[in-house]
C-alpha atoms as a PDB file:
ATOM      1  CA  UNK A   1       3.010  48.720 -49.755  1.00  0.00           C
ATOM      2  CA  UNK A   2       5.122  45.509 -49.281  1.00  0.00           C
ATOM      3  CA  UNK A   3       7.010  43.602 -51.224  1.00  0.00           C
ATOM      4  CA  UNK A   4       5.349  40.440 -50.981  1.00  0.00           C
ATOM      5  CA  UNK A   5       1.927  40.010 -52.386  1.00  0.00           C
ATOM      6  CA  UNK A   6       0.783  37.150 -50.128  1.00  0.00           C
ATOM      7  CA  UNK A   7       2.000  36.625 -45.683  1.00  0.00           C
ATOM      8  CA  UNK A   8       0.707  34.169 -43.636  1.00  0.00           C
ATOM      9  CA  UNK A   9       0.042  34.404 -39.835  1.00  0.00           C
ATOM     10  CA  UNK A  10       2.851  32.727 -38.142  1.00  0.00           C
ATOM     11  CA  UNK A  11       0.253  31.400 -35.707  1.00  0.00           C
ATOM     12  CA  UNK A  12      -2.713  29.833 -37.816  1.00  0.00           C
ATOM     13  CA  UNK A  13      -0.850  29.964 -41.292  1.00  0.00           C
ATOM     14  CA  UNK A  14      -4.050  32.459 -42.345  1.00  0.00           C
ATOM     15  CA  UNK A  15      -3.412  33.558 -45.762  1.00  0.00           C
ATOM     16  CA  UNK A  16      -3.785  37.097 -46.216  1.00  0.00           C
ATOM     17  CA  UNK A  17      -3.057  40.966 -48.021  1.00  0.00           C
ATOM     18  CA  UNK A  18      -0.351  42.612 -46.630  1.00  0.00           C
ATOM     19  CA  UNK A  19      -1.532  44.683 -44.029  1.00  0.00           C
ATOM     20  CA  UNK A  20      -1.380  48.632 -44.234  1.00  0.00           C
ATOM     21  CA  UNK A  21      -0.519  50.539 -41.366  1.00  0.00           C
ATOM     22  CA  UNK A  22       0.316  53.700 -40.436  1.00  0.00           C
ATOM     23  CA  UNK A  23       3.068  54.343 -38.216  1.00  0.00           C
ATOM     24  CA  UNK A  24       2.180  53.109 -34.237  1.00  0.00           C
ATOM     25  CA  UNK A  25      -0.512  51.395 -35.796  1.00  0.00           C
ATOM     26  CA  UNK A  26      -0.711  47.271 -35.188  1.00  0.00           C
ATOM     27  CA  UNK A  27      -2.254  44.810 -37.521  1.00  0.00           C
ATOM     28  CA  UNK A  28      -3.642  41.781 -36.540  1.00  0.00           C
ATOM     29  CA  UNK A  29      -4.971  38.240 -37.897  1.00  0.00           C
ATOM     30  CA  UNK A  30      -8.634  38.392 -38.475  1.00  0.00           C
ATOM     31  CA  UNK A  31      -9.335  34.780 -37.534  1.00  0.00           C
ATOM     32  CA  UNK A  32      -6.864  34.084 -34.336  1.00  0.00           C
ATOM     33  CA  UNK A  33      -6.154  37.999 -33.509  1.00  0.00           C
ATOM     34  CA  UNK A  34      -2.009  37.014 -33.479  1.00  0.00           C
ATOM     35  CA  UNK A  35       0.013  40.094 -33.948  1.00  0.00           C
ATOM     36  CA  UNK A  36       1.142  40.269 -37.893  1.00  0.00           C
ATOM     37  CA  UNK A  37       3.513  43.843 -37.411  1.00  0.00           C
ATOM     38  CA  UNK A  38       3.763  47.302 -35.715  1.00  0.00           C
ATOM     39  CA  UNK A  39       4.914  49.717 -37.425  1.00  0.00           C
ATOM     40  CA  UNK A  40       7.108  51.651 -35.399  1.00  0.00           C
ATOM     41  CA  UNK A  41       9.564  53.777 -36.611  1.00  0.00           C
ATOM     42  CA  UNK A  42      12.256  53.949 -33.373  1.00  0.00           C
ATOM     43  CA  UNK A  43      12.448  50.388 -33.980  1.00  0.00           C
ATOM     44  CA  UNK A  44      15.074  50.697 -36.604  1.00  0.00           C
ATOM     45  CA  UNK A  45      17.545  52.560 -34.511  1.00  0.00           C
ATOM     46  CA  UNK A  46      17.007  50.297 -31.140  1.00  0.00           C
ATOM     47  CA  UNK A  47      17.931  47.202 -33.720  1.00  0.00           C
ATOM     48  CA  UNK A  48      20.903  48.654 -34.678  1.00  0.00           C
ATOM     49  CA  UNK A  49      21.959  49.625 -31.501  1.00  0.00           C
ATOM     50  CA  UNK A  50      21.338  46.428 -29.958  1.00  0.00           C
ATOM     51  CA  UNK A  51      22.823  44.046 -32.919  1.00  0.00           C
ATOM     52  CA  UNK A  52      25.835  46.381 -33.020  1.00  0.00           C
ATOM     53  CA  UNK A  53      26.387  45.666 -29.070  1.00  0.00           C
ATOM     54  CA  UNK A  54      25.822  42.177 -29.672  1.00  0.00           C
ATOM     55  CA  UNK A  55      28.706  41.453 -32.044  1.00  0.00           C
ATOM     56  CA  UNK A  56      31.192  43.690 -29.886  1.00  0.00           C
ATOM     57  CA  UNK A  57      30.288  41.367 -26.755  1.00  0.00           C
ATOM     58  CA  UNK A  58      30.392  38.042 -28.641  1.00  0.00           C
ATOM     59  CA  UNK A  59      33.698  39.452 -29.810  1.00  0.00           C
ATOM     60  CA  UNK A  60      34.557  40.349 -26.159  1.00  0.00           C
ATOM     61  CA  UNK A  61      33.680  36.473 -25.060  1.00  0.00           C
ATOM     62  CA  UNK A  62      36.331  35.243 -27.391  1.00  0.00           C
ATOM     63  CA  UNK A  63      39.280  37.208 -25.209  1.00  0.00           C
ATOM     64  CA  UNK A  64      38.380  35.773 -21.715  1.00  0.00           C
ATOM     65  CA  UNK A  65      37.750  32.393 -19.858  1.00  0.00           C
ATOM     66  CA  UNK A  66      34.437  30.939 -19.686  1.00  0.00           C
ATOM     67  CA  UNK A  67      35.132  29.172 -16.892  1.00  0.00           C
ATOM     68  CA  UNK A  68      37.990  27.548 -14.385  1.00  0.00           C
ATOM     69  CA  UNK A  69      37.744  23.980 -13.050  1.00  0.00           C
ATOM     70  CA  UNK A  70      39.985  23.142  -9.700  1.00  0.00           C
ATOM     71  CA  UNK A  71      39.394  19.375  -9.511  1.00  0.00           C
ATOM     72  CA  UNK A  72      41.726  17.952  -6.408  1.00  0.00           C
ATOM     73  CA  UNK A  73      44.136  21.042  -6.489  1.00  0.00           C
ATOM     74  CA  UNK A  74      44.527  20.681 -10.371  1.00  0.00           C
ATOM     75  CA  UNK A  75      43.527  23.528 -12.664  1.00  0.00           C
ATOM     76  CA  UNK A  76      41.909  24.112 -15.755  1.00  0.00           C
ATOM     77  CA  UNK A  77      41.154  26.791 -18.190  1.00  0.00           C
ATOM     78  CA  UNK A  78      38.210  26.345 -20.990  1.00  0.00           C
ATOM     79  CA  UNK A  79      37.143  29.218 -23.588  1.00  0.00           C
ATOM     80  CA  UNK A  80      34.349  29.514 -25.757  1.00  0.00           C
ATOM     81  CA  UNK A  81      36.523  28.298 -28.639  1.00  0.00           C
ATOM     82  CA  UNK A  82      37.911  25.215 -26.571  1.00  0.00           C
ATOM     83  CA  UNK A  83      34.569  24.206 -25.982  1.00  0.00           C
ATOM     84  CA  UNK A  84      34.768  22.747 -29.099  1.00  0.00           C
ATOM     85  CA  UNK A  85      38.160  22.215 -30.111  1.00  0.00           C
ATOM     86  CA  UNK A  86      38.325  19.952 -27.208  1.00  0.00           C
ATOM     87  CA  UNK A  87      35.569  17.644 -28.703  1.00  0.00           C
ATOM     88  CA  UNK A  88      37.300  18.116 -32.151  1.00  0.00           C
ATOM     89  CA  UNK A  89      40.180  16.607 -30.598  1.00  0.00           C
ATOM     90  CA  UNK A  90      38.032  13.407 -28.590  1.00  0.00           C
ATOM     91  CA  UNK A  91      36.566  12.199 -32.162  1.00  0.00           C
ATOM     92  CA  UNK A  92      34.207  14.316 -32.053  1.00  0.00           C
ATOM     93  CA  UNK A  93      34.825  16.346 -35.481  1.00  0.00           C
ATOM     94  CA  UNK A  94      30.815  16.573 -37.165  1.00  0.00           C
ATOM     95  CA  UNK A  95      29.798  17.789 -33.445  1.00  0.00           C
ATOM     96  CA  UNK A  96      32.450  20.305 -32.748  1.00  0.00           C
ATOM     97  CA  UNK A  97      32.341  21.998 -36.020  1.00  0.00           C
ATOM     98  CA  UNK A  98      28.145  22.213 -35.788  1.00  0.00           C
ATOM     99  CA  UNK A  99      28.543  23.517 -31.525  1.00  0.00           C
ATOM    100  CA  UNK A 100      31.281  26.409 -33.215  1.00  0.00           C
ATOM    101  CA  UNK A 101      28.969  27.220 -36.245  1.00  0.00           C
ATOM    102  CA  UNK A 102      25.757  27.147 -34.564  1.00  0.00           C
ATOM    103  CA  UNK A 103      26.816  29.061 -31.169  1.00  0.00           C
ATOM    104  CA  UNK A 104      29.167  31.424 -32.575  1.00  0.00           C
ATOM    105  CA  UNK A 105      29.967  32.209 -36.641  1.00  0.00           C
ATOM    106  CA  UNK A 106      25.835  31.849 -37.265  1.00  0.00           C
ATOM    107  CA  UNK A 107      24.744  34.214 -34.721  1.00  0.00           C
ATOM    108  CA  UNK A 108      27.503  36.587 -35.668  1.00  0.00           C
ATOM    109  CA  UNK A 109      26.211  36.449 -39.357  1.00  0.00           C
ATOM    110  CA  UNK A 110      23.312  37.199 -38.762  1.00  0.00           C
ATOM    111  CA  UNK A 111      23.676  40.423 -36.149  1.00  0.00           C
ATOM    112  CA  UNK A 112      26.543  41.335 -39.340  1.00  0.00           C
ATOM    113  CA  UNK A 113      23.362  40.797 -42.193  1.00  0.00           C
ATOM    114  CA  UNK A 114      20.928  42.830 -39.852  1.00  0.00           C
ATOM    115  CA  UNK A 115      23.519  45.586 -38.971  1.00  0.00           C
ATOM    116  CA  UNK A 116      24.495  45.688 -42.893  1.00  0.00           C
ATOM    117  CA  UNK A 117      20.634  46.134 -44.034  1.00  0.00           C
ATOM    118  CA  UNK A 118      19.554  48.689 -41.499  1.00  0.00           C
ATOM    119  CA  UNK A 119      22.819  50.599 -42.609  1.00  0.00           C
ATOM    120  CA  UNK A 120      22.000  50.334 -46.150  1.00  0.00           C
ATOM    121  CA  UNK A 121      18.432  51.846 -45.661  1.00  0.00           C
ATOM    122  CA  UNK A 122      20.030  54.516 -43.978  1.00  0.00           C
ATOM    123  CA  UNK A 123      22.708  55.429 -46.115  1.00  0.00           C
ATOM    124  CA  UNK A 124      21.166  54.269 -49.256  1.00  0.00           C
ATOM    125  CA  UNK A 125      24.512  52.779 -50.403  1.00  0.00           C
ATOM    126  CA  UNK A 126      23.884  48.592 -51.377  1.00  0.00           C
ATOM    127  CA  UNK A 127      19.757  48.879 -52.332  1.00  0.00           C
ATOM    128  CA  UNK A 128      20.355  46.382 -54.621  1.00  0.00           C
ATOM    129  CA  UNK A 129      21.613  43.564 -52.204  1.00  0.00           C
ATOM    130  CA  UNK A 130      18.719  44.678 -49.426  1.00  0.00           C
ATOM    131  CA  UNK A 131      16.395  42.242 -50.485  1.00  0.00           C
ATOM    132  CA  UNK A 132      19.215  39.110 -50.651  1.00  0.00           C
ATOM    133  CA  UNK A 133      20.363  40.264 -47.161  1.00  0.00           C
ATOM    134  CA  UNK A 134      16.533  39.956 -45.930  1.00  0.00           C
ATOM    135  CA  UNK A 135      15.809  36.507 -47.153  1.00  0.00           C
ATOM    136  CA  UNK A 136      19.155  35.092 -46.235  1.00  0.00           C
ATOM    137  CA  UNK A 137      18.606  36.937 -42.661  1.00  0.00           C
ATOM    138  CA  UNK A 138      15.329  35.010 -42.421  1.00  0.00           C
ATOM    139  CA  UNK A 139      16.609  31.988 -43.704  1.00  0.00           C
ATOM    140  CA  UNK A 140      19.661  31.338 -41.041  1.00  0.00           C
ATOM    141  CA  UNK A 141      17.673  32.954 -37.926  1.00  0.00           C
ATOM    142  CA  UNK A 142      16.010  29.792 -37.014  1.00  0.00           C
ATOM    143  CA  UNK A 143      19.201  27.996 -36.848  1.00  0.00           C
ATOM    144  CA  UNK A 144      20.915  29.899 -34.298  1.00  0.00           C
ATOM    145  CA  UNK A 145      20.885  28.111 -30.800  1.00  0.00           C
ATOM    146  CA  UNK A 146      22.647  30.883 -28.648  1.00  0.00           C
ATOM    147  CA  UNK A 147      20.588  30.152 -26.137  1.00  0.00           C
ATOM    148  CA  UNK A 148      20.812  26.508 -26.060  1.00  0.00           C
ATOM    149  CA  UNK A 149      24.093  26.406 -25.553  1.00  0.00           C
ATOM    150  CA  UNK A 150      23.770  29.118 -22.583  1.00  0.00           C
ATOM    151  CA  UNK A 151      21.523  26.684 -21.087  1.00  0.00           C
ATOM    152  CA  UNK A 152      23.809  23.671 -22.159  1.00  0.00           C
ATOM    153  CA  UNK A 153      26.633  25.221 -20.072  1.00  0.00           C
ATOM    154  CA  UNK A 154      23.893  26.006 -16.889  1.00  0.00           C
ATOM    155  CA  UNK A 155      22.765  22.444 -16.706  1.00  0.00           C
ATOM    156  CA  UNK A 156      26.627  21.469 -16.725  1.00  0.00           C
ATOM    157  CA  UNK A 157      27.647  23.532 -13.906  1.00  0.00           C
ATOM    158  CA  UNK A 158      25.106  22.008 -12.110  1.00  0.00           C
ATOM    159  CA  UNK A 159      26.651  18.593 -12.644  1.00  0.00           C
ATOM    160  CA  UNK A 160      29.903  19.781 -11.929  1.00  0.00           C
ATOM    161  CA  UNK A 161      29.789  21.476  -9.292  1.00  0.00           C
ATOM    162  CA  UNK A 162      28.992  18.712  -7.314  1.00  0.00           C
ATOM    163  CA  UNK A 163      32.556  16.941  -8.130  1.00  0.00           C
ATOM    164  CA  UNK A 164      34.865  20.202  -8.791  1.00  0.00           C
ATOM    165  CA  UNK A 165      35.079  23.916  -7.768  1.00  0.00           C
ATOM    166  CA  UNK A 166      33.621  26.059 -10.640  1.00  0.00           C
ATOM    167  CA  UNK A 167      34.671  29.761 -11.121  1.00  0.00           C
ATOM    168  CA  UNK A 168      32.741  31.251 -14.249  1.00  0.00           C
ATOM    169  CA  UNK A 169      34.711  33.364 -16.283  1.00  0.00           C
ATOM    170  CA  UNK A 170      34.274  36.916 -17.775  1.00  0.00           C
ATOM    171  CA  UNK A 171      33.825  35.365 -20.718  1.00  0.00           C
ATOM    172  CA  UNK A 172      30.356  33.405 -19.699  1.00  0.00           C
ATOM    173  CA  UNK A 173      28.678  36.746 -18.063  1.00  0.00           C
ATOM    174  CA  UNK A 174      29.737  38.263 -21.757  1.00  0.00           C
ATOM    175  CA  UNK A 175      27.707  35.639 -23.570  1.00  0.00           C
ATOM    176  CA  UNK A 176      25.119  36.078 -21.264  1.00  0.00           C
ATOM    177  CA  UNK A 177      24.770  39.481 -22.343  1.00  0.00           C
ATOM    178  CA  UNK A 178      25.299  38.784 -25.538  1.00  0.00           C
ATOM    179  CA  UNK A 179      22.340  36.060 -25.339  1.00  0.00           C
ATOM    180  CA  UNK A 180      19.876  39.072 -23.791  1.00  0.00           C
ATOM    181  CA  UNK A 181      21.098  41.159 -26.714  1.00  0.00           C
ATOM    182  CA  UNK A 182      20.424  38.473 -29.485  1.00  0.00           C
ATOM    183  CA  UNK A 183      16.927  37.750 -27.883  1.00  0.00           C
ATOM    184  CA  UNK A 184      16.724  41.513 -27.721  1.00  0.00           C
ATOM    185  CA  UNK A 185      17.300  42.092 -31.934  1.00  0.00           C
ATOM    186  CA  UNK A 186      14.727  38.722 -32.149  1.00  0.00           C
ATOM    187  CA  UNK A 187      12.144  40.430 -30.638  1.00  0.00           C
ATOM    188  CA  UNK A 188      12.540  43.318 -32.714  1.00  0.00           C
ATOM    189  CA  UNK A 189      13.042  41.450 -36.004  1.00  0.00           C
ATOM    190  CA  UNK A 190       9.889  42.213 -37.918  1.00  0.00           C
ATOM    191  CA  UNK A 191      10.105  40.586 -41.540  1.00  0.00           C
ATOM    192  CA  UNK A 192       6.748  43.195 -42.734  1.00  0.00           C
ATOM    193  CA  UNK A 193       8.073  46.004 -41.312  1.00  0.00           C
ATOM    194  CA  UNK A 194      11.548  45.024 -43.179  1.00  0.00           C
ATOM    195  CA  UNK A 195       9.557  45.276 -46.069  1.00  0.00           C
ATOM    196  CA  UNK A 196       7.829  48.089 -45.264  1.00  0.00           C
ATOM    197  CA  UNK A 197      11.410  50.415 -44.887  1.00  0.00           C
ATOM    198  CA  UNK A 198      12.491  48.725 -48.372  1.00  0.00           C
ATOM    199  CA  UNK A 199       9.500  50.185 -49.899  1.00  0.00           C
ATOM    200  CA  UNK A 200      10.046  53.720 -47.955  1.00  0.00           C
ATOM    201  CA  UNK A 201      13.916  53.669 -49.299  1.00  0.00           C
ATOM    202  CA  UNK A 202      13.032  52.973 -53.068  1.00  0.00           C
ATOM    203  CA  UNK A 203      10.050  55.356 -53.265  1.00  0.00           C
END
């Protein structure tokens, strides 16, 4: 049984019971047929191993360049936390501090919140805060824009390499793993079936 009395389809907003399945089993919406959860029990240990990988690689992009610019025989170096310290530094405070929270501390949060839950319903140790970690993991997930600022740096490069020779650095095929990984744990991320191992773990 879950936790919450009442869900809603997150396609047509349908009101509805929880849905009880059995594990494999997949429920879906009775008026637009949008997939509501499977329960699958492997899921748990592919989350883990994939949110786990994702906060050693976004650690990893912090230690190398993200990319080198050789404009007219002079050289320069940018990192992932440059890329906004330099617009900290051009009056750009309110923009650099959101780019830096949004593309690196609240992604890392929230792999840390997902790793922390799925290692409390495994150990048993922290029951009591499963439930906070859950909402606040559900909360902050649609704030993350990992993969807009992949695609910010893309659309750049194309710019620049018009007027400049760009060599990307270990640091942006990092993130780009990291960004698979994230989508990866996203995919996986099933708020009923969170529920659902709460329920198993206090029975």
């Amino acid at each position: 049984m879950f936790s919450e009395q009442v869900i809603a389809c997150h396609h047509c907003d349908l009101l509805m019971a929880p849905p009880h399945v059995k594990e494999g089993e997949c429920a879906l919406c009775p008026r637009c047929k949008h997939k509501i959860t499977r329960l699958h029990h492997s899921n748990i240990n592919q989350l883990l191993s994939y949110a786990a990988t994702g906060l050693i690689i976004l650690f990893v992009t912090t230690q190398f360049n993200l990319m080198t610019f050789n404009l007219g025989g002079n050289v320069s170096q940018i990192d992932l936390w440059q890329s906004a310290i330099n617009m900290y530094f051009d009056d750009y405070k309110v923009l650099a501090v959101l780019v830096l929270f949004f593309i690196f501390i609240l992604p890392a949060l929230i792999l840390i919140l997902i790793v922390a839950f799925i290692l409390s319903i495994k150990t048993g140790i922290g029951c009591w805060a499963q439930t906070s970690i859950l909402r606040l993991t559900f909360v902050m997930m649609p704030w993350a824009m990992v993969e807009v600022f992949l695609v910010g740096i893309l659309v750049s490069l194309v710019k620049l390499v018009t007027i400049a020779q760009m060599d990307l650095g270990w640091s942006f095929w990092a993130y780009a793993v990291f960004c698979f990984c994230y989508a990866k744990v996203l995919t996986l991320v099933d708020r009923y079936q969170f529920w659902h191992w709460i329920d198993e773990a206090h029975r």
